[in-house]
PDB file of N, CA and C in Angstrom:
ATOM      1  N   UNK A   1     -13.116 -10.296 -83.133  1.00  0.00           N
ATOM      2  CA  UNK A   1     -12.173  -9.516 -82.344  1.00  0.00           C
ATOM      3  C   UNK A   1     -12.935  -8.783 -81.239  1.00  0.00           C
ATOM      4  N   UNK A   2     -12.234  -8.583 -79.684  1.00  0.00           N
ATOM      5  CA  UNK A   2     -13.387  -8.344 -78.935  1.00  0.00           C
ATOM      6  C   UNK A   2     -12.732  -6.912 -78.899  1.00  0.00           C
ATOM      7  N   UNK A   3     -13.917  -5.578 -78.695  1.00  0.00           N
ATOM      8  CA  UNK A   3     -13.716  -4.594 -78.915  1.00  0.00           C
ATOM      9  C   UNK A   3     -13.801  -3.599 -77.741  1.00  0.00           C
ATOM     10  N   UNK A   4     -12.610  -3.440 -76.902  1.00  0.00           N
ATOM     11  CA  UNK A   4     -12.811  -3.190 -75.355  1.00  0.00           C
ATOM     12  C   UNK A   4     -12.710  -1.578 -75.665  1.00  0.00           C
ATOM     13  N   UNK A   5     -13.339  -1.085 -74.078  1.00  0.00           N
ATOM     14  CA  UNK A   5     -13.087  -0.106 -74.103  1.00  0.00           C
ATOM     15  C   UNK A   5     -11.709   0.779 -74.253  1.00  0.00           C
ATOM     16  N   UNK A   6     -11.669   2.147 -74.166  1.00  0.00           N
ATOM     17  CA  UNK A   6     -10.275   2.839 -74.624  1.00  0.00           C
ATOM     18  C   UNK A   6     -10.243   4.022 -73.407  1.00  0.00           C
ATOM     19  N   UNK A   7      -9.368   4.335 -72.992  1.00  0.00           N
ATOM     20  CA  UNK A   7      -9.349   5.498 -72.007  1.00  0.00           C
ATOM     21  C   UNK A   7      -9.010   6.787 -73.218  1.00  0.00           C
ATOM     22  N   UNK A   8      -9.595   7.727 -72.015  1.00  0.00           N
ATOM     23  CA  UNK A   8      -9.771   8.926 -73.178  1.00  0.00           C
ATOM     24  C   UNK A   8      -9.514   9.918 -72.208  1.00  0.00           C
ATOM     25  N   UNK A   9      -9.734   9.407 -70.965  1.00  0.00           N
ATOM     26  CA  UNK A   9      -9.034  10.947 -69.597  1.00  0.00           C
ATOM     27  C   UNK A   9      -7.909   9.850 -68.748  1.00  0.00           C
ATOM     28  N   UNK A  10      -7.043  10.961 -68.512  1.00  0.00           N
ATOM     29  CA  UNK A  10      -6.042  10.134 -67.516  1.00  0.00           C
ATOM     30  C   UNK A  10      -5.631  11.544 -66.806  1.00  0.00           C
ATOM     31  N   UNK A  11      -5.941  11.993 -65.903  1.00  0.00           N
ATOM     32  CA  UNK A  11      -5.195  13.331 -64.842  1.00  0.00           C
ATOM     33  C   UNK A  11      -4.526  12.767 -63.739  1.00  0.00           C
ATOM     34  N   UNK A  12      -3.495  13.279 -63.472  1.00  0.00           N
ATOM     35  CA  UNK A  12      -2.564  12.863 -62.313  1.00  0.00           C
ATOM     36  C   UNK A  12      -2.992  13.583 -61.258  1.00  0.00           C
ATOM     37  N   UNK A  13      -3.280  12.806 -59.901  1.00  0.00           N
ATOM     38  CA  UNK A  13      -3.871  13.399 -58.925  1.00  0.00           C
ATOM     39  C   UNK A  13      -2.884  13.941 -57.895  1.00  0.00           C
ATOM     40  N   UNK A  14      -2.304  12.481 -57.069  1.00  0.00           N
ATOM     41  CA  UNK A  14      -1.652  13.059 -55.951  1.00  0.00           C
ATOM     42  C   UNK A  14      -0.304  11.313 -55.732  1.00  0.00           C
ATOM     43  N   UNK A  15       0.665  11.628 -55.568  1.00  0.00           N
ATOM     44  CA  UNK A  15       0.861  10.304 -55.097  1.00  0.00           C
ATOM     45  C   UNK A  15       0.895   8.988 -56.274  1.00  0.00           C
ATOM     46  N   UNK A  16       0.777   8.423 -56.363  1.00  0.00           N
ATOM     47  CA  UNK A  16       0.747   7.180 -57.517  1.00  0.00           C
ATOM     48  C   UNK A  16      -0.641   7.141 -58.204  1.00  0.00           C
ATOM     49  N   UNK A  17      -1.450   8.202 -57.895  1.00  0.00           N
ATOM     50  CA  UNK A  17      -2.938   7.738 -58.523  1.00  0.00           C
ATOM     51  C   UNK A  17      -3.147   8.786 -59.580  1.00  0.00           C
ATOM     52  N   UNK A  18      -3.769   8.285 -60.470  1.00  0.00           N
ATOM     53  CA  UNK A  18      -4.507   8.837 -61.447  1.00  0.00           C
ATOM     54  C   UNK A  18      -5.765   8.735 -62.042  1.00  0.00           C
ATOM     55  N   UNK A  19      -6.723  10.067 -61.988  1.00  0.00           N
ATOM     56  CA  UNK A  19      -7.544   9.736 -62.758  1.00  0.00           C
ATOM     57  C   UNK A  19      -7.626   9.166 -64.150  1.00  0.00           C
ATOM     58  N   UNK A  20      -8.802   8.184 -64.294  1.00  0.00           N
ATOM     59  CA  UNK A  20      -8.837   7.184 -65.440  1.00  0.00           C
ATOM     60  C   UNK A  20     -10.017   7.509 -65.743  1.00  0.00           C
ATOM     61  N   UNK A  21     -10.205   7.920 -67.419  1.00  0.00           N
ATOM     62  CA  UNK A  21     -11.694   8.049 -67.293  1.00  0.00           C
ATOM     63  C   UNK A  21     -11.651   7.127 -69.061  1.00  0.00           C
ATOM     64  N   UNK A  22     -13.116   6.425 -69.103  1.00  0.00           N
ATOM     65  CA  UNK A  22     -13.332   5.121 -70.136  1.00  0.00           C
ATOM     66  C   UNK A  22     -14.069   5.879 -71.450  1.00  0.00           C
ATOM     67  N   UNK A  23     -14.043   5.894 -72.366  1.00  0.00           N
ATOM     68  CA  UNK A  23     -15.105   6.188 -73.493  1.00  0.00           C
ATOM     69  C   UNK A  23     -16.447   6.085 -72.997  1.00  0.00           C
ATOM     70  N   UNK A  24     -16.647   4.652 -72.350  1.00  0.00           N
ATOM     71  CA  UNK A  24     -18.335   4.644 -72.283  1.00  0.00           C
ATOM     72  C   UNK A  24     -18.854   5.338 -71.081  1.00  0.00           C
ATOM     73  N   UNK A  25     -17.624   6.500 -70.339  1.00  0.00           N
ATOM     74  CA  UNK A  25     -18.378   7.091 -68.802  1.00  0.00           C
ATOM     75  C   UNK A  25     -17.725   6.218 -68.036  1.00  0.00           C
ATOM     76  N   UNK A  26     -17.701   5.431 -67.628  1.00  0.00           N
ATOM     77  CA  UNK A  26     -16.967   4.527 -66.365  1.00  0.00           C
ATOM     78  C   UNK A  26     -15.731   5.253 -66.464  1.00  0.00           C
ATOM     79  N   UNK A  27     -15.209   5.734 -64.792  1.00  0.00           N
ATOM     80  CA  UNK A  27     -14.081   6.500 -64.827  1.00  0.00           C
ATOM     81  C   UNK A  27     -13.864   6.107 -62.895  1.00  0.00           C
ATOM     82  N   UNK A  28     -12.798   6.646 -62.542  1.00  0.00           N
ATOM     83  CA  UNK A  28     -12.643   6.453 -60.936  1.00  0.00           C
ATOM     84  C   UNK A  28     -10.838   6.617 -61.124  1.00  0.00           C
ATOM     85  N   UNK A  29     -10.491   6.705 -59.778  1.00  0.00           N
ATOM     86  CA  UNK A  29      -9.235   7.504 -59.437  1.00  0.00           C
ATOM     87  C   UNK A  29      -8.359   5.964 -58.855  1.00  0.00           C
ATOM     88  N   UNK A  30      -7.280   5.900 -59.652  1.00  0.00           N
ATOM     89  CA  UNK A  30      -6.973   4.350 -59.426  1.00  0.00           C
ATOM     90  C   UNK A  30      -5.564   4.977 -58.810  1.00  0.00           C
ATOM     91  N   UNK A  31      -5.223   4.185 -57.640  1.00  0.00           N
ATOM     92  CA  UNK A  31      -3.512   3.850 -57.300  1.00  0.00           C
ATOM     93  C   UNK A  31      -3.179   2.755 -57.813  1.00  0.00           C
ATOM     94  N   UNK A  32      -2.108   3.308 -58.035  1.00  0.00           N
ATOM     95  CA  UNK A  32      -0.911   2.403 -59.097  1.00  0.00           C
ATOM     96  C   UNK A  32       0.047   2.307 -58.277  1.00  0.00           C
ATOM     97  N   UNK A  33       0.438   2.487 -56.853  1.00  0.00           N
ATOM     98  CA  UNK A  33       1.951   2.579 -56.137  1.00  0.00           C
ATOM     99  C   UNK A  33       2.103   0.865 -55.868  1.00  0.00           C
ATOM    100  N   UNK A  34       1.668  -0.177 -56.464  1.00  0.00           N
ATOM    101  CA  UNK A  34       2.490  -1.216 -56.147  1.00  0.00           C
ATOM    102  C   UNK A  34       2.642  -1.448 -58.008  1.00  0.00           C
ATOM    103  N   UNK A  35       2.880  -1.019 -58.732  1.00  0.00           N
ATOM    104  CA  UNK A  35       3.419  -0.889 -60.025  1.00  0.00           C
ATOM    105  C   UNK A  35       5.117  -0.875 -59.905  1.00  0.00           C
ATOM    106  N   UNK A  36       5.689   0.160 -59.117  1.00  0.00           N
ATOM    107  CA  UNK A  36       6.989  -0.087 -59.486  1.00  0.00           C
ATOM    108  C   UNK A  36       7.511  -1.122 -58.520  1.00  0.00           C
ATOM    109  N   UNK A  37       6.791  -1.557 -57.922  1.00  0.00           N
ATOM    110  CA  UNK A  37       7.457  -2.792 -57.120  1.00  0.00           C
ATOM    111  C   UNK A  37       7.714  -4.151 -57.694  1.00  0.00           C
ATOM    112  N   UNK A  38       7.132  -4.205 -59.203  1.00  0.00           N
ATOM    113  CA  UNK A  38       7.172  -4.849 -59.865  1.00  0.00           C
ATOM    114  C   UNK A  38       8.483  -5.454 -60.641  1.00  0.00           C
ATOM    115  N   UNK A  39       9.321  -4.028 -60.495  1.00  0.00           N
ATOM    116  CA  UNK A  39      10.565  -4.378 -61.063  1.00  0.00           C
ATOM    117  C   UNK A  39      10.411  -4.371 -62.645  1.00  0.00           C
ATOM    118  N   UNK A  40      11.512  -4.217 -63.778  1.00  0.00           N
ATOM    119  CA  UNK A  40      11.678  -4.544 -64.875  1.00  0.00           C
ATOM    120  C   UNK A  40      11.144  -3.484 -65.178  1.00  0.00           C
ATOM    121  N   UNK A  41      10.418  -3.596 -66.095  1.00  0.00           N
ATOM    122  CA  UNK A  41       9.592  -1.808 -66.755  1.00  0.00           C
ATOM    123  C   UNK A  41       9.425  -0.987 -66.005  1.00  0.00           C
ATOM    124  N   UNK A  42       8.700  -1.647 -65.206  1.00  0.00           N
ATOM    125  CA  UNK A  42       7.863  -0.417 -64.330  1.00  0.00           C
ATOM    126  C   UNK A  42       8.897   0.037 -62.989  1.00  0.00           C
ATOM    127  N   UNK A  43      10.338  -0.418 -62.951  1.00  0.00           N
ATOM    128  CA  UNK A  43      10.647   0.052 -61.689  1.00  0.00           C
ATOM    129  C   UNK A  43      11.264   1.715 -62.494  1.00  0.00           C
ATOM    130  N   UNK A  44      11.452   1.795 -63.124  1.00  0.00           N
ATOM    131  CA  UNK A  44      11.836   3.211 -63.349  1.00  0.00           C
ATOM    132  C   UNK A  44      10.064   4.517 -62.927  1.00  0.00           C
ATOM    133  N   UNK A  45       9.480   3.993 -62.496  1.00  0.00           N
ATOM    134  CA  UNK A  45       7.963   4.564 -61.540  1.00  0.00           C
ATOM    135  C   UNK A  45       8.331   4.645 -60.362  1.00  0.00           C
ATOM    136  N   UNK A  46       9.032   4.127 -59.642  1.00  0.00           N
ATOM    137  CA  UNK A  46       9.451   4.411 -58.480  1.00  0.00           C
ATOM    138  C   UNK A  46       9.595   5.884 -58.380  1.00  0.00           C
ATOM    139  N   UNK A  47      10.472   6.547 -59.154  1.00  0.00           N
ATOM    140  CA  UNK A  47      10.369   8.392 -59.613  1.00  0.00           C
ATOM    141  C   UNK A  47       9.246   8.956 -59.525  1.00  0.00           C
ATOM    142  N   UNK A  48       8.547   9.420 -58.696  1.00  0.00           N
ATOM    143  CA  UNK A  48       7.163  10.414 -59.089  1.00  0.00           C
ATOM    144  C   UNK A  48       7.414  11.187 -60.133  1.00  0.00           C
ATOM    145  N   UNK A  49       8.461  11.460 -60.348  1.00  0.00           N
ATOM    146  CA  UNK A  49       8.655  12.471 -61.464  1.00  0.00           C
ATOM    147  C   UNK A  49       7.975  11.506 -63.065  1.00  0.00           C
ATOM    148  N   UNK A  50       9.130  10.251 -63.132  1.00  0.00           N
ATOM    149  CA  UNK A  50       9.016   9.680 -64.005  1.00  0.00           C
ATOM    150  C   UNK A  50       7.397   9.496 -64.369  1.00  0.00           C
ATOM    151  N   UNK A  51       6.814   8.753 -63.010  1.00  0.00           N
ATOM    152  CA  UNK A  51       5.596   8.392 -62.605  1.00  0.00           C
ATOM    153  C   UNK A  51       4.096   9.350 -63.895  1.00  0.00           C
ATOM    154  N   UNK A  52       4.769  10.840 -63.269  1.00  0.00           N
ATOM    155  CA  UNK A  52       3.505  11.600 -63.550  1.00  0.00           C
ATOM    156  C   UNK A  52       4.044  11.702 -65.268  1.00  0.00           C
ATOM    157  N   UNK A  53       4.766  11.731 -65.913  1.00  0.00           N
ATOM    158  CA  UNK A  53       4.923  11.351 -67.220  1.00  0.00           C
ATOM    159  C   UNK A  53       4.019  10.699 -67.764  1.00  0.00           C
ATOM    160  N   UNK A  54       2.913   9.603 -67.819  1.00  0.00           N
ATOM    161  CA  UNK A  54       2.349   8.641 -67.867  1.00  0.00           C
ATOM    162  C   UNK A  54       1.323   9.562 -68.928  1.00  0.00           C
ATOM    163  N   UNK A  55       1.034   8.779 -69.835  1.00  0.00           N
ATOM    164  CA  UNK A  55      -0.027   9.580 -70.820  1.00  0.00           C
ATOM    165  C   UNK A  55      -0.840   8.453 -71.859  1.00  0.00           C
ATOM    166  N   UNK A  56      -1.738   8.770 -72.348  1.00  0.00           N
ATOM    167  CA  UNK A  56      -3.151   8.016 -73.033  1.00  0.00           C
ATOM    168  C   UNK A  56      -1.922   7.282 -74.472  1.00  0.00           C
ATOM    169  N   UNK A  57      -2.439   6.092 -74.651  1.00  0.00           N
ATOM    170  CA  UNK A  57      -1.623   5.676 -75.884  1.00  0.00           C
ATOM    171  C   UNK A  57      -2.488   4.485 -76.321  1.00  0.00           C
ATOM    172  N   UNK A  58      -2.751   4.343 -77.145  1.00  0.00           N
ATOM    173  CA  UNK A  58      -3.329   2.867 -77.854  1.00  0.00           C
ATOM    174  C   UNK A  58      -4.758   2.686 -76.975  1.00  0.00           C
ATOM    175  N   UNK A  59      -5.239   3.783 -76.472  1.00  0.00           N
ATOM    176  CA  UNK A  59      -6.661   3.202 -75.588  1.00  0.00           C
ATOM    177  C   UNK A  59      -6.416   2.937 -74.018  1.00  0.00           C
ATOM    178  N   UNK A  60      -5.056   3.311 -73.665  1.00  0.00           N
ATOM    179  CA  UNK A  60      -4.596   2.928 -72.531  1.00  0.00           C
ATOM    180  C   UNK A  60      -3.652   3.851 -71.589  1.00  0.00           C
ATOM    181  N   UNK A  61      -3.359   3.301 -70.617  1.00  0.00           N
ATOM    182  CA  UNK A  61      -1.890   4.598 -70.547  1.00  0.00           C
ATOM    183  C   UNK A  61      -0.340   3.901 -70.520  1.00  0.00           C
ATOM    184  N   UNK A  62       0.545   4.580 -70.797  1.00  0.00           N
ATOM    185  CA  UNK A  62       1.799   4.058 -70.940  1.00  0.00           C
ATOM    186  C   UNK A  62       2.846   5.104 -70.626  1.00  0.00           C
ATOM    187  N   UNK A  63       3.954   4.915 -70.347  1.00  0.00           N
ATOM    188  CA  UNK A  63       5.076   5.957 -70.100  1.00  0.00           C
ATOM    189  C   UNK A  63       6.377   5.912 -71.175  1.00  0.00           C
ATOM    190  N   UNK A  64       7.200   6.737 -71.195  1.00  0.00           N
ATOM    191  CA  UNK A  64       8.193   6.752 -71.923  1.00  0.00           C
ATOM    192  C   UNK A  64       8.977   5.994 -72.202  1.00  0.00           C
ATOM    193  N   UNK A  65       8.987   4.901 -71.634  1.00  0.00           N
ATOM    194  CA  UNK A  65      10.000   4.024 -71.463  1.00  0.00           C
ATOM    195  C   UNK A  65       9.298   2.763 -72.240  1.00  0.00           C
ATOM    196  N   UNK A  66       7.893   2.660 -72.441  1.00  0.00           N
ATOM    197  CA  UNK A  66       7.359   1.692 -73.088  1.00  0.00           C
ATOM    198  C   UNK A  66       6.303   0.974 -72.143  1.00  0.00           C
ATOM    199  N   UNK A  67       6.714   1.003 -70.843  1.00  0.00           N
ATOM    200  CA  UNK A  67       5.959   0.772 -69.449  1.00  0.00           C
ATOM    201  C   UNK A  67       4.583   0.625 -70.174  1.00  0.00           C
ATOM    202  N   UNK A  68       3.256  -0.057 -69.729  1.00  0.00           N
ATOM    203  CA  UNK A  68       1.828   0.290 -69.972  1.00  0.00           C
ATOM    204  C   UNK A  68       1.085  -0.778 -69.057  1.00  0.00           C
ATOM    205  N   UNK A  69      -0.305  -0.617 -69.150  1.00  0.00           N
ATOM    206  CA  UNK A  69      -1.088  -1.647 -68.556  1.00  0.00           C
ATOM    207  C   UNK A  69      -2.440  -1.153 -69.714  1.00  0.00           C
ATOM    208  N   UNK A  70      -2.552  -3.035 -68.891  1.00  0.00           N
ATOM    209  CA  UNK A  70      -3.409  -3.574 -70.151  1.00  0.00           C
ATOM    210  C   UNK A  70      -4.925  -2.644 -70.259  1.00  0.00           C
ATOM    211  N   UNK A  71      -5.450  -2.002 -71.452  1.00  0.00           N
ATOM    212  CA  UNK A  71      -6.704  -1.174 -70.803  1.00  0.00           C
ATOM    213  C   UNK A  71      -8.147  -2.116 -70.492  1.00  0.00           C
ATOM    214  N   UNK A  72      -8.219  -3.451 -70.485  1.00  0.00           N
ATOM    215  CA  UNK A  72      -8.992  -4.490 -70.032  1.00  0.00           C
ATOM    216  C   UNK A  72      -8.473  -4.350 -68.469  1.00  0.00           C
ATOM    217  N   UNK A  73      -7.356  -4.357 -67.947  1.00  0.00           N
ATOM    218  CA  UNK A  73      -6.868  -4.082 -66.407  1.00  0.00           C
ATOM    219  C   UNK A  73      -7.065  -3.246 -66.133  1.00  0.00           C
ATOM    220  N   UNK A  74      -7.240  -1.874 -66.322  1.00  0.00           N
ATOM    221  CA  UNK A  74      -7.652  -0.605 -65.922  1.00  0.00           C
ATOM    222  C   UNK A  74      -9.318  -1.093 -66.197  1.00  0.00           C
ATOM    223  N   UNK A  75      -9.503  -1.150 -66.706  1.00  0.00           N
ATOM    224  CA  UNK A  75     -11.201  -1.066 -67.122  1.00  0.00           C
ATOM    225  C   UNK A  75     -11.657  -1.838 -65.657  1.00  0.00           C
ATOM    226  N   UNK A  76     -11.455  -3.053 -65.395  1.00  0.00           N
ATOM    227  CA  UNK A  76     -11.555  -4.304 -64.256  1.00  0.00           C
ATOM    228  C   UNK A  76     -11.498  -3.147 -63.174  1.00  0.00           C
ATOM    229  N   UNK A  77     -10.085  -2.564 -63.063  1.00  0.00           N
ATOM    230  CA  UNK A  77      -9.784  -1.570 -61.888  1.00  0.00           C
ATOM    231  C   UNK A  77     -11.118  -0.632 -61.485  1.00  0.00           C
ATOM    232  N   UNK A  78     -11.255  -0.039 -62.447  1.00  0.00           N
ATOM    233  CA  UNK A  78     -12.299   1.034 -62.239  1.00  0.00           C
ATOM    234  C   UNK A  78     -13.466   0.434 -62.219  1.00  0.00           C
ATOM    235  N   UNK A  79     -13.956  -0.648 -62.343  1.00  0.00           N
ATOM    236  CA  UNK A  79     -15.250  -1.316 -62.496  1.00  0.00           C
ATOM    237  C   UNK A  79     -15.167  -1.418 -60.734  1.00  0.00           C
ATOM    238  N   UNK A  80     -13.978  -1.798 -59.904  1.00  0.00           N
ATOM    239  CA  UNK A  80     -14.385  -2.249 -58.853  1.00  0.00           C
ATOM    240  C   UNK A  80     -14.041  -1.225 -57.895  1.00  0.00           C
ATOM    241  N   UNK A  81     -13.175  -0.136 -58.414  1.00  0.00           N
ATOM    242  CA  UNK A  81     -13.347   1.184 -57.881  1.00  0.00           C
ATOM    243  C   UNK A  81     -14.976   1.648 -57.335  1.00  0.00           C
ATOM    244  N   UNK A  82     -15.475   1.412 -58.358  1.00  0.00           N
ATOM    245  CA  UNK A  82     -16.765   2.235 -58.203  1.00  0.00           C
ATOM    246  C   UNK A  82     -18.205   1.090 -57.425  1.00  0.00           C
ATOM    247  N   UNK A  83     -17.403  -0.045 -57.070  1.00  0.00           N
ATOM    248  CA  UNK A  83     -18.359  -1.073 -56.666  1.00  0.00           C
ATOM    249  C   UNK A  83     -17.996  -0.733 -55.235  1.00  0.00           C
ATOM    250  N   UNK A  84     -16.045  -0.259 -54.777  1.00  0.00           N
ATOM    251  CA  UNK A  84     -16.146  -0.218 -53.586  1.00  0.00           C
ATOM    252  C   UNK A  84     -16.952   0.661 -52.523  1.00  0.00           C
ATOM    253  N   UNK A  85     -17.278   1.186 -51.158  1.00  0.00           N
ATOM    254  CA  UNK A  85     -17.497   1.952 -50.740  1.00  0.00           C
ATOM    255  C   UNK A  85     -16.727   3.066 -50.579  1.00  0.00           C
ATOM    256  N   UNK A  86     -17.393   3.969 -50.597  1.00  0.00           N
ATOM    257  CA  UNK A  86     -16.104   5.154 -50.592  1.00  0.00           C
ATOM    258  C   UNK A  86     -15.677   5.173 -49.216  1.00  0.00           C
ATOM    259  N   UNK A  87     -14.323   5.551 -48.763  1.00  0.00           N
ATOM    260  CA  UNK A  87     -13.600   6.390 -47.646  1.00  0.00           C
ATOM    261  C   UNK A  87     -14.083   7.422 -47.002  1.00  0.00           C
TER     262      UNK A  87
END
């Protein structure tokens, strides 16, 4: 069984992004605003309100509604967060 990392910080910043931070230290500030464009689960994110609801569950984050992403996809995210150059 492969044994991925787990998120353990998630702070809501500004806008669709949130800090993500990993068990092993790898952490970075991810946008999520093409999430509710997705439709089906995730269009109830369209709400910032709903949006900042979003909280740590199973190693990952997820919202009330059942909404989540995979924490192997966040992990990928933040791996290339921190490869990009900063702004």
């Amino acid at each position: 069984m492969w044994d991925c990392n787990r998120v353990t910080r998630l702070e809501y910043r500004s806008g669709y992004s949130y800090f993500v931070g990993f068990d092993d230290g790898l952490s970075a500030v991810l946008d999520f605003a093409e999430y509710p464009n997705y439709g089906g689960v995730f269009a109830p994110l369209r709400s910032l309100e709903f949006f900042r609801q979003a909280h740590i569950e199973g190693g990952s984050i997820a919202w009330p509604n059942g909404a989540d992403i995979a924490p192997e996809t966040l992990y990928m995210k933040c791996e290339q967060a921190a490869l990009s150059p900063a702004s």
